[in-house]
N, C-alpha and C. Protein backbone atom coordinates (compact mmCIF):
# COMPACT_ATOMS: atom_id res chain seq x y z
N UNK A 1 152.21 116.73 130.59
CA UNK A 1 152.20 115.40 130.02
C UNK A 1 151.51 114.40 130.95
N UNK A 2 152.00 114.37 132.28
CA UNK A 2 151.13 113.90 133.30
C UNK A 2 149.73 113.86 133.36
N UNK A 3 149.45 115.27 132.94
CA UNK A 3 147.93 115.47 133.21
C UNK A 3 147.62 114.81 131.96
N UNK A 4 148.16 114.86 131.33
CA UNK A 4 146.96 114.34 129.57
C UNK A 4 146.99 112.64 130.00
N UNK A 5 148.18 112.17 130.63
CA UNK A 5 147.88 110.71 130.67
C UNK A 5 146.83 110.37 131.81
N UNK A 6 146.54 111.37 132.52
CA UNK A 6 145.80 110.77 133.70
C UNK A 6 144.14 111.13 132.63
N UNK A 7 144.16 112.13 132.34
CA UNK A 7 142.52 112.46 131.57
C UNK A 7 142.68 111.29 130.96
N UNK A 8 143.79 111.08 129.61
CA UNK A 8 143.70 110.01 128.91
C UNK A 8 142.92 108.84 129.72
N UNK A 9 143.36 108.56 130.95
CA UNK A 9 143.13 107.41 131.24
C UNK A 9 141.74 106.88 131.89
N UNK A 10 141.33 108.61 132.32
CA UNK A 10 139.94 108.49 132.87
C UNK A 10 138.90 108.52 131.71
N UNK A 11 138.80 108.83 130.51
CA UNK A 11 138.67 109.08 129.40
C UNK A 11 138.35 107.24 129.26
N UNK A 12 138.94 106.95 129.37
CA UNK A 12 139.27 105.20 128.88
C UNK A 12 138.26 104.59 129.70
N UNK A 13 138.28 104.74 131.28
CA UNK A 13 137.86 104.11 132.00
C UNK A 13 136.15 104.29 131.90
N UNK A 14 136.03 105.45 131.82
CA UNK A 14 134.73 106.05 131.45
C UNK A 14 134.02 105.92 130.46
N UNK A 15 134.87 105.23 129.26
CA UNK A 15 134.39 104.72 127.77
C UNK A 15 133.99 103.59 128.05
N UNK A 16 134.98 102.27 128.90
CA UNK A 16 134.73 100.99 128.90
C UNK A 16 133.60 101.17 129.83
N UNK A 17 133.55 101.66 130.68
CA UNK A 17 131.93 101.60 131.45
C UNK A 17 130.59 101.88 130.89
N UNK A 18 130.95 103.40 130.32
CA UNK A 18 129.90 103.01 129.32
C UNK A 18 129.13 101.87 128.30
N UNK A 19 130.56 101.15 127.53
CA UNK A 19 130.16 100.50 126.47
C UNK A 19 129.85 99.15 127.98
N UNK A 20 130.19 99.02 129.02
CA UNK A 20 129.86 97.77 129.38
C UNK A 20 128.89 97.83 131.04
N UNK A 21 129.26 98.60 131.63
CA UNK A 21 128.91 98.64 132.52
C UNK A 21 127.17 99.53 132.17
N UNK A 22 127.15 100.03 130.99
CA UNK A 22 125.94 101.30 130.84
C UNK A 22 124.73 100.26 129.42
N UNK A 23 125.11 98.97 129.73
CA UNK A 23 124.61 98.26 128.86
C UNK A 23 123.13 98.48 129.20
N UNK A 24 122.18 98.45 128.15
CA UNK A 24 120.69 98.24 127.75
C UNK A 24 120.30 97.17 129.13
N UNK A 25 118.95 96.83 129.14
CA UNK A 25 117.93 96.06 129.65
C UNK A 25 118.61 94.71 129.14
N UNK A 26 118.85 94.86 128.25
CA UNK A 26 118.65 93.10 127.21
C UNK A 26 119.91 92.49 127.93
N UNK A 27 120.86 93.13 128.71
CA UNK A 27 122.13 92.38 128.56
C UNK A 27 122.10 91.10 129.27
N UNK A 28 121.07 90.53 130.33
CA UNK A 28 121.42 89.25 131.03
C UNK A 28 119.81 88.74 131.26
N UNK A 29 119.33 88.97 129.93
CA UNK A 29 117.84 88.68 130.32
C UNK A 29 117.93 87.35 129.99
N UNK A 30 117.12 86.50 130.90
CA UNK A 30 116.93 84.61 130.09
C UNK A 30 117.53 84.48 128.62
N UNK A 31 118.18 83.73 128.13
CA UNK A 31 118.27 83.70 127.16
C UNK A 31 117.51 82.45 126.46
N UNK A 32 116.70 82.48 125.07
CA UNK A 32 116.28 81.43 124.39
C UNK A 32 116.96 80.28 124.79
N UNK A 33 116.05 79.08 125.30
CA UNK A 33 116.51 78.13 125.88
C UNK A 33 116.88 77.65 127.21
N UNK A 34 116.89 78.71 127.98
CA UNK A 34 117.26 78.55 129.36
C UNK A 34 116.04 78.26 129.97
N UNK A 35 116.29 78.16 131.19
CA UNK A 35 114.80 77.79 132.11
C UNK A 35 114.35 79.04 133.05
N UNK A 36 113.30 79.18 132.45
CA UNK A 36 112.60 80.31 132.93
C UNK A 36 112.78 80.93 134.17
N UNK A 37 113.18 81.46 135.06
CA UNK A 37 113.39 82.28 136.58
C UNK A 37 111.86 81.94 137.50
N UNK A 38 111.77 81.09 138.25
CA UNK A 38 110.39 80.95 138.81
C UNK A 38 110.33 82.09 139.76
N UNK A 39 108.97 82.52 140.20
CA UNK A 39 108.73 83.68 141.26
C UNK A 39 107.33 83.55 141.59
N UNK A 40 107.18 84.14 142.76
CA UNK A 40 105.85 84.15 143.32
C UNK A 40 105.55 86.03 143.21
N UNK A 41 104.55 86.21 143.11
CA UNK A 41 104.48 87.51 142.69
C UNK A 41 102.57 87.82 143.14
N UNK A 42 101.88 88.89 144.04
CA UNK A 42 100.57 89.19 144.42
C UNK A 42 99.93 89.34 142.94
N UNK A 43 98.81 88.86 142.50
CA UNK A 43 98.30 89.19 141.63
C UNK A 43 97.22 90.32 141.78
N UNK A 44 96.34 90.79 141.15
CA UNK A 44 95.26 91.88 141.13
C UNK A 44 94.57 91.55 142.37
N UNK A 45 94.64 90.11 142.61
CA UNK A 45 93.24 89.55 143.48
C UNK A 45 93.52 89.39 144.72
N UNK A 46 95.68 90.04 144.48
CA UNK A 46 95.90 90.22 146.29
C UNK A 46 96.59 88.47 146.43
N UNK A 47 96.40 87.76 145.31
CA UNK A 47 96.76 86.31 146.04
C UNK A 47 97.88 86.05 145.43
N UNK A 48 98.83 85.36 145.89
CA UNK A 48 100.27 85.01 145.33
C UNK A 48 99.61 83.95 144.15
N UNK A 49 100.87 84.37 142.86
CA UNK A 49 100.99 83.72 141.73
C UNK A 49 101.93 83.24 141.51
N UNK A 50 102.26 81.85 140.95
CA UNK A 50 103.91 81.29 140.76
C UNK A 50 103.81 81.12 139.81
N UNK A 51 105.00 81.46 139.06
CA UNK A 51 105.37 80.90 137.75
C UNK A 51 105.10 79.55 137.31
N UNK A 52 105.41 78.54 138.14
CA UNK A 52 105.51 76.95 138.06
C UNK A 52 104.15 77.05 138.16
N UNK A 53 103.26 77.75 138.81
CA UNK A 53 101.52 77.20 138.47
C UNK A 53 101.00 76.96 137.43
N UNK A 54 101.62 77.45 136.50
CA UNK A 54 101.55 77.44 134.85
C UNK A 54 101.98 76.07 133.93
N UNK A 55 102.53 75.17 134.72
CA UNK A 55 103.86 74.71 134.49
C UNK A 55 102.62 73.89 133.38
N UNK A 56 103.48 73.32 132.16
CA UNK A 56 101.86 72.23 131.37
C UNK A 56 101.44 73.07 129.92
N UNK A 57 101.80 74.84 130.82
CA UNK A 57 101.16 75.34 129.43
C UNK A 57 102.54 76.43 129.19
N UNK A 58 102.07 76.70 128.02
CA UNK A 58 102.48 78.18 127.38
C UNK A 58 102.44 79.49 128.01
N UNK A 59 103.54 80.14 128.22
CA UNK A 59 103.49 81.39 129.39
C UNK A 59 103.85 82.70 128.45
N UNK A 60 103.32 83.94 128.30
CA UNK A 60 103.98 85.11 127.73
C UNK A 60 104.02 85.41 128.45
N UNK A 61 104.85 85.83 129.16
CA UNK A 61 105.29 86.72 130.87
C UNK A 61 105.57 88.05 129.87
N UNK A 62 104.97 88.76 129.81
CA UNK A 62 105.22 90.44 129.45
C UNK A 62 105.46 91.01 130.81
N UNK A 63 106.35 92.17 130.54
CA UNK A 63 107.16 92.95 131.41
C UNK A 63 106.43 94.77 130.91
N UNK A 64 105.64 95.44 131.60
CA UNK A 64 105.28 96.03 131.04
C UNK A 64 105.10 97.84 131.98
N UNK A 65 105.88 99.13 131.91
CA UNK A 65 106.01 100.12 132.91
C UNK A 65 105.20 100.27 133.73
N UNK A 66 103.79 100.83 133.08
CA UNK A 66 103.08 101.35 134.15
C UNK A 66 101.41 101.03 133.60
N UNK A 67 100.33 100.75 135.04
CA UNK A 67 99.19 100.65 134.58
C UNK A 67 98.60 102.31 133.98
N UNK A 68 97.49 102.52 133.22
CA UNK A 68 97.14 103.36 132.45
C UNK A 68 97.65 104.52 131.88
N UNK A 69 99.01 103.71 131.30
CA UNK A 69 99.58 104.68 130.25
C UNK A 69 99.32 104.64 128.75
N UNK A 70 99.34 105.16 127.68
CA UNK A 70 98.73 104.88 126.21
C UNK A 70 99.26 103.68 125.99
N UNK A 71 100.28 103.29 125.94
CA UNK A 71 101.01 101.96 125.27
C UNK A 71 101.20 100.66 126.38
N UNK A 72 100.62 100.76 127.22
CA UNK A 72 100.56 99.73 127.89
C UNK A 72 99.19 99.21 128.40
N UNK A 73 98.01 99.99 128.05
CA UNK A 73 96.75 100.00 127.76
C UNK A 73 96.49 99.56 126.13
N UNK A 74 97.09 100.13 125.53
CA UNK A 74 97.14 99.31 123.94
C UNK A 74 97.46 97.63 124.04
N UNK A 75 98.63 97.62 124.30
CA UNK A 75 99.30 96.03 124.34
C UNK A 75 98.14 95.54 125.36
N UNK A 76 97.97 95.79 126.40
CA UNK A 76 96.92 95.25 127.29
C UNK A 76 95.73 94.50 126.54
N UNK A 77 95.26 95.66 125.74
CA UNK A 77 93.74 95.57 125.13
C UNK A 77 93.81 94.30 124.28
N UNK A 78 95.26 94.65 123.63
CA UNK A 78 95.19 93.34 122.27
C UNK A 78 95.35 92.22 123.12
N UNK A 79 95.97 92.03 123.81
CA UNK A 79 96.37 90.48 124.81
C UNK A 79 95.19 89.99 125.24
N UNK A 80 94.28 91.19 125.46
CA UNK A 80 92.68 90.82 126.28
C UNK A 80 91.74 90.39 124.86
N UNK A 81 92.38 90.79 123.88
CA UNK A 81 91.17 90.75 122.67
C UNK A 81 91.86 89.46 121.67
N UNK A 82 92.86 88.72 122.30
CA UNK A 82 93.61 88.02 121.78
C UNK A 82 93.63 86.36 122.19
N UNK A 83 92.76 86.96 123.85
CA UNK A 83 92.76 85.66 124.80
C UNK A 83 92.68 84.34 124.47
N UNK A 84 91.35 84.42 123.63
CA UNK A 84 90.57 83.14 123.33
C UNK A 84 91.64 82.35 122.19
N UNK A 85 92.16 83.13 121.35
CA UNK A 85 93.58 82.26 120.45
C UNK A 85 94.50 81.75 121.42
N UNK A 86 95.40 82.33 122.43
CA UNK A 86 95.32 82.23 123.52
C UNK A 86 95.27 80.85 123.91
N UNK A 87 94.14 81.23 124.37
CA UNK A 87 93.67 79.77 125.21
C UNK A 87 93.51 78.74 124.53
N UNK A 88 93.03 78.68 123.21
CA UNK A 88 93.25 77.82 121.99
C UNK A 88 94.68 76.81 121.78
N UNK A 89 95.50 77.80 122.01
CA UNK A 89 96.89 77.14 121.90
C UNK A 89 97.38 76.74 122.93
N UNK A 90 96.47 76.56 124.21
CA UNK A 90 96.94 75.92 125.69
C UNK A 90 98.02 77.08 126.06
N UNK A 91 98.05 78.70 125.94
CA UNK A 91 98.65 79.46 126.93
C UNK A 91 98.37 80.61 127.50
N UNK A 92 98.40 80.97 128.38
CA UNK A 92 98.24 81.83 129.13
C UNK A 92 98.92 83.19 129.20
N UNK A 93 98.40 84.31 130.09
CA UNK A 93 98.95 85.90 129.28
C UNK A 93 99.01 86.26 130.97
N UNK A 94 100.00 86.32 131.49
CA UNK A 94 100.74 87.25 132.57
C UNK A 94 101.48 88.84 132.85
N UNK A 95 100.99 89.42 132.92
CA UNK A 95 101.69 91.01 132.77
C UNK A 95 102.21 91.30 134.35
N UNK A 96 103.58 91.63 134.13
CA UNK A 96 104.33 91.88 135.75
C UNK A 96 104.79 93.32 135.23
N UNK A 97 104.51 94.14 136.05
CA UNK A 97 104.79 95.83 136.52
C UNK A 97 105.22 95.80 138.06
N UNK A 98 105.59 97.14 138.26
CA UNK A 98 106.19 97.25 139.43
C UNK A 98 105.10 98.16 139.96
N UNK A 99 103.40 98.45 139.74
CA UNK A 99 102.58 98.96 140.54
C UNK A 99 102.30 97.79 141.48
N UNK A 100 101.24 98.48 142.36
CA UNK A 100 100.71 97.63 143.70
C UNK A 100 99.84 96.49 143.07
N UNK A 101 99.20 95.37 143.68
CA UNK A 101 98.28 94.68 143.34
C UNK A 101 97.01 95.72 143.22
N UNK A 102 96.60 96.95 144.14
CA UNK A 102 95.21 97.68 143.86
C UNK A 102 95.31 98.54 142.69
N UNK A 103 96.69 98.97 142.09
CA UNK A 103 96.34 99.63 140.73
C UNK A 103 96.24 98.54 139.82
N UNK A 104 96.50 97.65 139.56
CA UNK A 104 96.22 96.44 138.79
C UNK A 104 94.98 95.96 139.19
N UNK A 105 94.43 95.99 140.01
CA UNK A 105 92.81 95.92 140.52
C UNK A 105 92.29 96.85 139.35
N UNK A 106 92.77 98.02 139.70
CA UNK A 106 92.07 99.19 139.12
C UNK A 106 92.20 99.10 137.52
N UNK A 107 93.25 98.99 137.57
CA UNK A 107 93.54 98.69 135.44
C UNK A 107 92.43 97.99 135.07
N UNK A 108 92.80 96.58 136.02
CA UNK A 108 92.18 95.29 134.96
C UNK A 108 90.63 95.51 135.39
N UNK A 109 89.56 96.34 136.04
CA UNK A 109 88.63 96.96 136.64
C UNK A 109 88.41 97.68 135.16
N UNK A 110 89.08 98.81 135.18
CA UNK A 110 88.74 99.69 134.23
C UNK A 110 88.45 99.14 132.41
N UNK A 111 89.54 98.62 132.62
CA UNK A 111 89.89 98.17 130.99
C UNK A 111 89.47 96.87 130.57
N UNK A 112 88.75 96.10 131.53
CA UNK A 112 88.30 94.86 131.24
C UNK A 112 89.04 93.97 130.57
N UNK A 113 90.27 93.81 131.72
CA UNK A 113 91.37 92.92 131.60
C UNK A 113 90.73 91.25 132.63
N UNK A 114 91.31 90.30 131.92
CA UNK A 114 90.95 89.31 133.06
C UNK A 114 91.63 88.17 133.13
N UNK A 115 93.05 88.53 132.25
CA UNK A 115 94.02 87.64 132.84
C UNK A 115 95.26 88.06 133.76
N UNK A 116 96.05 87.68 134.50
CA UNK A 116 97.05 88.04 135.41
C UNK A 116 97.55 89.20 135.45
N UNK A 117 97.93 90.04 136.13
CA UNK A 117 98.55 91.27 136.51
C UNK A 117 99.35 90.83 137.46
N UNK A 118 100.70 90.76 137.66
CA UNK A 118 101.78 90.59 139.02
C UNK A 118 102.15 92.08 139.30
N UNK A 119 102.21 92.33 141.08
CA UNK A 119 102.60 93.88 140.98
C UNK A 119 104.06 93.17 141.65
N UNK A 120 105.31 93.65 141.00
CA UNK A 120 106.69 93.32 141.15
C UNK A 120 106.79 94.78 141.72
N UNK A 121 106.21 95.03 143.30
CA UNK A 121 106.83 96.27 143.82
C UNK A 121 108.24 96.50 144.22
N UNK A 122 108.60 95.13 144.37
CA UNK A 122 109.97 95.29 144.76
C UNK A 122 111.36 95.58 143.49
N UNK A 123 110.51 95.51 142.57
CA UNK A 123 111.72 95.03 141.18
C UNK A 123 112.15 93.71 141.41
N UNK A 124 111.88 92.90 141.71
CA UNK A 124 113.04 91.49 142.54
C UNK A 124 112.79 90.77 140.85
N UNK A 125 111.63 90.53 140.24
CA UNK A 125 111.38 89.68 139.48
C UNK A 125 111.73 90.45 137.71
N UNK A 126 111.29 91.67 137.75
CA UNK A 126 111.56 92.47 136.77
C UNK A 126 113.44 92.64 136.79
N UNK A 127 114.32 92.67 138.03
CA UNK A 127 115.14 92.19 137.22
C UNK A 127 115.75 91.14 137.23
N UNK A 128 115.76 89.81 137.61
CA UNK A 128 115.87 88.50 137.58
C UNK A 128 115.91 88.62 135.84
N UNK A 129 114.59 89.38 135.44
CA UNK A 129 114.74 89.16 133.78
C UNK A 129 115.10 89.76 132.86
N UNK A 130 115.98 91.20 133.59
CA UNK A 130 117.01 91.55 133.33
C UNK A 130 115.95 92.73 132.44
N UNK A 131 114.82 93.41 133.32
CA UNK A 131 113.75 93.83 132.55
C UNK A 131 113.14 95.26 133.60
N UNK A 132 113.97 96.31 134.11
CA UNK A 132 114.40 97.34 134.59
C UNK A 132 115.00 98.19 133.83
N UNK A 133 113.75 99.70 134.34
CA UNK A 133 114.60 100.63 133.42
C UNK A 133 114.09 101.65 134.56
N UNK A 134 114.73 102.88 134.17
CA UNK A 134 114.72 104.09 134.86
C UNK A 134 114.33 105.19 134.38
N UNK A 135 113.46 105.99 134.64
CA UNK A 135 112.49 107.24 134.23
C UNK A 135 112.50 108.05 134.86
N UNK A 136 113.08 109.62 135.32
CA UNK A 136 113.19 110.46 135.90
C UNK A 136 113.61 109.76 137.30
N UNK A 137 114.50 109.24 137.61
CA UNK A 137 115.01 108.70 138.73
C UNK A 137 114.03 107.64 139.40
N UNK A 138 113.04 107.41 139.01
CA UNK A 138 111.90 105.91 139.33
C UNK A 138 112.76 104.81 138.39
N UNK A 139 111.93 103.71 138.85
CA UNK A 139 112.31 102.56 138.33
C UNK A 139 110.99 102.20 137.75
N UNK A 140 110.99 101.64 136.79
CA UNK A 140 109.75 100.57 136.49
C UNK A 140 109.76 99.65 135.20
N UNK A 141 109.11 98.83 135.08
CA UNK A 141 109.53 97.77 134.62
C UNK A 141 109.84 97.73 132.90
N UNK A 142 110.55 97.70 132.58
CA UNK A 142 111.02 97.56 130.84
C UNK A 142 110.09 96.70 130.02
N UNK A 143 109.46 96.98 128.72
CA UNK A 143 108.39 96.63 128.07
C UNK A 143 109.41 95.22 127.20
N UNK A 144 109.55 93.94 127.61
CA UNK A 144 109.98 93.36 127.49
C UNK A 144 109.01 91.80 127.13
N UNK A 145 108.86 90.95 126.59
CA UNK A 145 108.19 89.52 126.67
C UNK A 145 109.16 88.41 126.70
N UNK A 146 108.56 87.57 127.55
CA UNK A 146 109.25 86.07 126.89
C UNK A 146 107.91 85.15 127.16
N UNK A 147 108.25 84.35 125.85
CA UNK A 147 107.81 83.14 125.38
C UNK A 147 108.03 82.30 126.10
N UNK A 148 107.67 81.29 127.14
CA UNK A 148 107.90 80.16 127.88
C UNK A 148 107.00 78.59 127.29
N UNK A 149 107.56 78.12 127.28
CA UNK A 149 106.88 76.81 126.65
C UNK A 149 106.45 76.06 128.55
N UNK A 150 105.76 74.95 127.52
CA UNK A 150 105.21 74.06 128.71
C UNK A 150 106.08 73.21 129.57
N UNK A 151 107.60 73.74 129.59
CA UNK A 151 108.38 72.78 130.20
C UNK A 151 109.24 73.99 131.29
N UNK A 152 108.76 75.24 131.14
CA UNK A 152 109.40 76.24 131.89
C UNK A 152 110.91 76.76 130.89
N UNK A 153 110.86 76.59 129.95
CA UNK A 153 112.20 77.20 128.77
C UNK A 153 111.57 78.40 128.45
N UNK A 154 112.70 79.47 128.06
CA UNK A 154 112.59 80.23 127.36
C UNK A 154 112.65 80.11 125.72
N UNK A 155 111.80 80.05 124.85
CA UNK A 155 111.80 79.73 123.71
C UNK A 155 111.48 80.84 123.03
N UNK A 156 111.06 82.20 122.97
CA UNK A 156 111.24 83.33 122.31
C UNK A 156 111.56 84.71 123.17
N UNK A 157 111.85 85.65 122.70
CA UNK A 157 112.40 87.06 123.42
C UNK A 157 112.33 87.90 123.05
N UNK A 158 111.74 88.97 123.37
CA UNK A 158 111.54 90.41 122.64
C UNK A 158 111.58 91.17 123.42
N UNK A 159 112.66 92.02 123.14
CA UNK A 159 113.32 93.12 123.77
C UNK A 159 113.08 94.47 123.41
N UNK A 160 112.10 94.55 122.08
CA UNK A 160 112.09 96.03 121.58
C UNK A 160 110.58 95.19 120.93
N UNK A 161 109.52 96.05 121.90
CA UNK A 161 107.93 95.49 121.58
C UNK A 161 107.61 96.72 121.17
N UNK A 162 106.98 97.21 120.35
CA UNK A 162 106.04 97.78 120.49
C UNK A 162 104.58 97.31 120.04
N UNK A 163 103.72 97.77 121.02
CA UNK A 163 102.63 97.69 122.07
C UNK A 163 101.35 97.43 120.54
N UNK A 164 101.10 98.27 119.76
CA UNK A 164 100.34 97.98 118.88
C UNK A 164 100.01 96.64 118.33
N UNK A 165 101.34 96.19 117.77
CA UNK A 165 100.96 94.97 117.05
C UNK A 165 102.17 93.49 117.58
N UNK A 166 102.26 93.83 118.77
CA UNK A 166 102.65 93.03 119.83
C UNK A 166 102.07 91.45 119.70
N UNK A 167 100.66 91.32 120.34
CA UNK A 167 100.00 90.35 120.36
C UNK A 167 100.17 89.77 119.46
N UNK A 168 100.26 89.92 118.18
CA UNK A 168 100.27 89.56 116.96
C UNK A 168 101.42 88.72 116.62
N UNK A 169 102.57 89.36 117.28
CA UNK A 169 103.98 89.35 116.54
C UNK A 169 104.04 87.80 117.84
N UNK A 170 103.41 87.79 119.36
CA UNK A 170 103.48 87.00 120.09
C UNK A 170 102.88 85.37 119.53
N UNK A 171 101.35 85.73 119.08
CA UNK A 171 100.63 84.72 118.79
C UNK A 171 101.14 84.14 117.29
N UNK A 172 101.74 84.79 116.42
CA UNK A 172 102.19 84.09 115.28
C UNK A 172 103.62 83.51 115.43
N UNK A 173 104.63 83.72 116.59
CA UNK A 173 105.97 82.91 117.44
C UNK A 173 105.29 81.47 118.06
N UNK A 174 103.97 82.07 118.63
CA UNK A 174 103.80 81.00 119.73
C UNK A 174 102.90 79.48 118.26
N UNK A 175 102.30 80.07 117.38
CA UNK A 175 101.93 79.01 116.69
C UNK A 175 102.83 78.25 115.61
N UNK A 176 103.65 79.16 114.99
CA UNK A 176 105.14 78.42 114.33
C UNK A 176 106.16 77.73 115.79
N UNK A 177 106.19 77.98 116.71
CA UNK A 177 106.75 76.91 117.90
C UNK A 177 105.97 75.65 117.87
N UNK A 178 104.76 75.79 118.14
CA UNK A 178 103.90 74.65 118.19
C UNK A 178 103.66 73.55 117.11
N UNK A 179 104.30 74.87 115.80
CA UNK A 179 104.17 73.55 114.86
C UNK A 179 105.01 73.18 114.41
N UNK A 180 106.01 73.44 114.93
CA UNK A 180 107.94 73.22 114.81
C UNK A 180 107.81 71.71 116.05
N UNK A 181 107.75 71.86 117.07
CA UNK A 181 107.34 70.69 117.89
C UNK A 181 106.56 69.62 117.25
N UNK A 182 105.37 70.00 117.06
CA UNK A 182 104.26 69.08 116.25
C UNK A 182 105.29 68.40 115.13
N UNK A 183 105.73 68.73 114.44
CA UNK A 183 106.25 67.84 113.49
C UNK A 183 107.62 67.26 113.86
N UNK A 184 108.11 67.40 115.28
CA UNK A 184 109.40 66.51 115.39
C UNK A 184 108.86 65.22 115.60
């Protein structure tokens, strides 16, 4: 009887960890509305990037695993083929991974990328945004976005991207925001 209450109880303890302690990526990421996590982070070009350098415009900080994998070369391409709307709407396209600044050399080299790459080698910033995951015992960064407006808020969140029609799903949030503002 002893023994069934002690399993019982490890049984229990091992359930509530799961359901809480074994929570997803999403559980403490910025939430809509909060103020964005500032960071300084090496870009491709080797030179520190801050969040607040942005500060004025529109930020998609994408969170994205690894440079030249299929789906992060997809989302890449559209963000790069997406720019000029983009820049149209006064914002800017940031991608933070946990490679070095020289494979992000090398990506945005190869693939004729030419906006921001942050290499978050440390994880420090990937999880600040609560945007860490784990792959055969590596870490690297969870395919995650947020929407930042021109005041440093979090104003949209996507936690489950996929990479294809991403840009899309970004640039049609970021122009219903703008015109949700526009008409207050």
């Amino acid at each position: 009887m002893k023994l069934i209450s002690i399993v019982l109880g490890v049984l229990f303890v091992v359930g509530v960890a799961g359901v809480f302690g074994g929570a997803s990526a999403a559980g403490s990421a910025p939430a809509v509305g909060a103020a964005a996590p500032d960071f300084t982070l090496n870009s491709q070009e080797n030179k520190p990037v801050s969040l607040h350098d942005f500060k004025g415009k529109w930020i998609v900080l994408y969170f994205y695993p690894k440079d030249f994998t299929s789906g992060c070369t997809v989302e890449a391409h559209n963000f790069q083929r997406d720019l000029a709307q983009y820049e149209q709407k006064n914002a800017v396209i940031v991608g933070v991974s946990v490679q070095d600044a020289d494979s992000h050399q090398k990506f945005c080299t190869k693939e004729g990328l030419s906006f921001k790459l942050l290499a978050d080698t440390a994880q420090k910033v990937s999880s600040q945004y609560d945007s860490v995951m784990t792959y055969n015992d590596a870490k690297f960064s969870a395919r995650h976005t947020f929407l930042i407006d021109p005041q440093g808020k979090v104003q949209k969140v996507w936690l489950e991207v996929k990479p294809d029609k991403h840009s899309e799903e970004v640039l049609a949030a970021l122009t219903a925001l703008q015109g949700a503002s526009a008409s207050k």
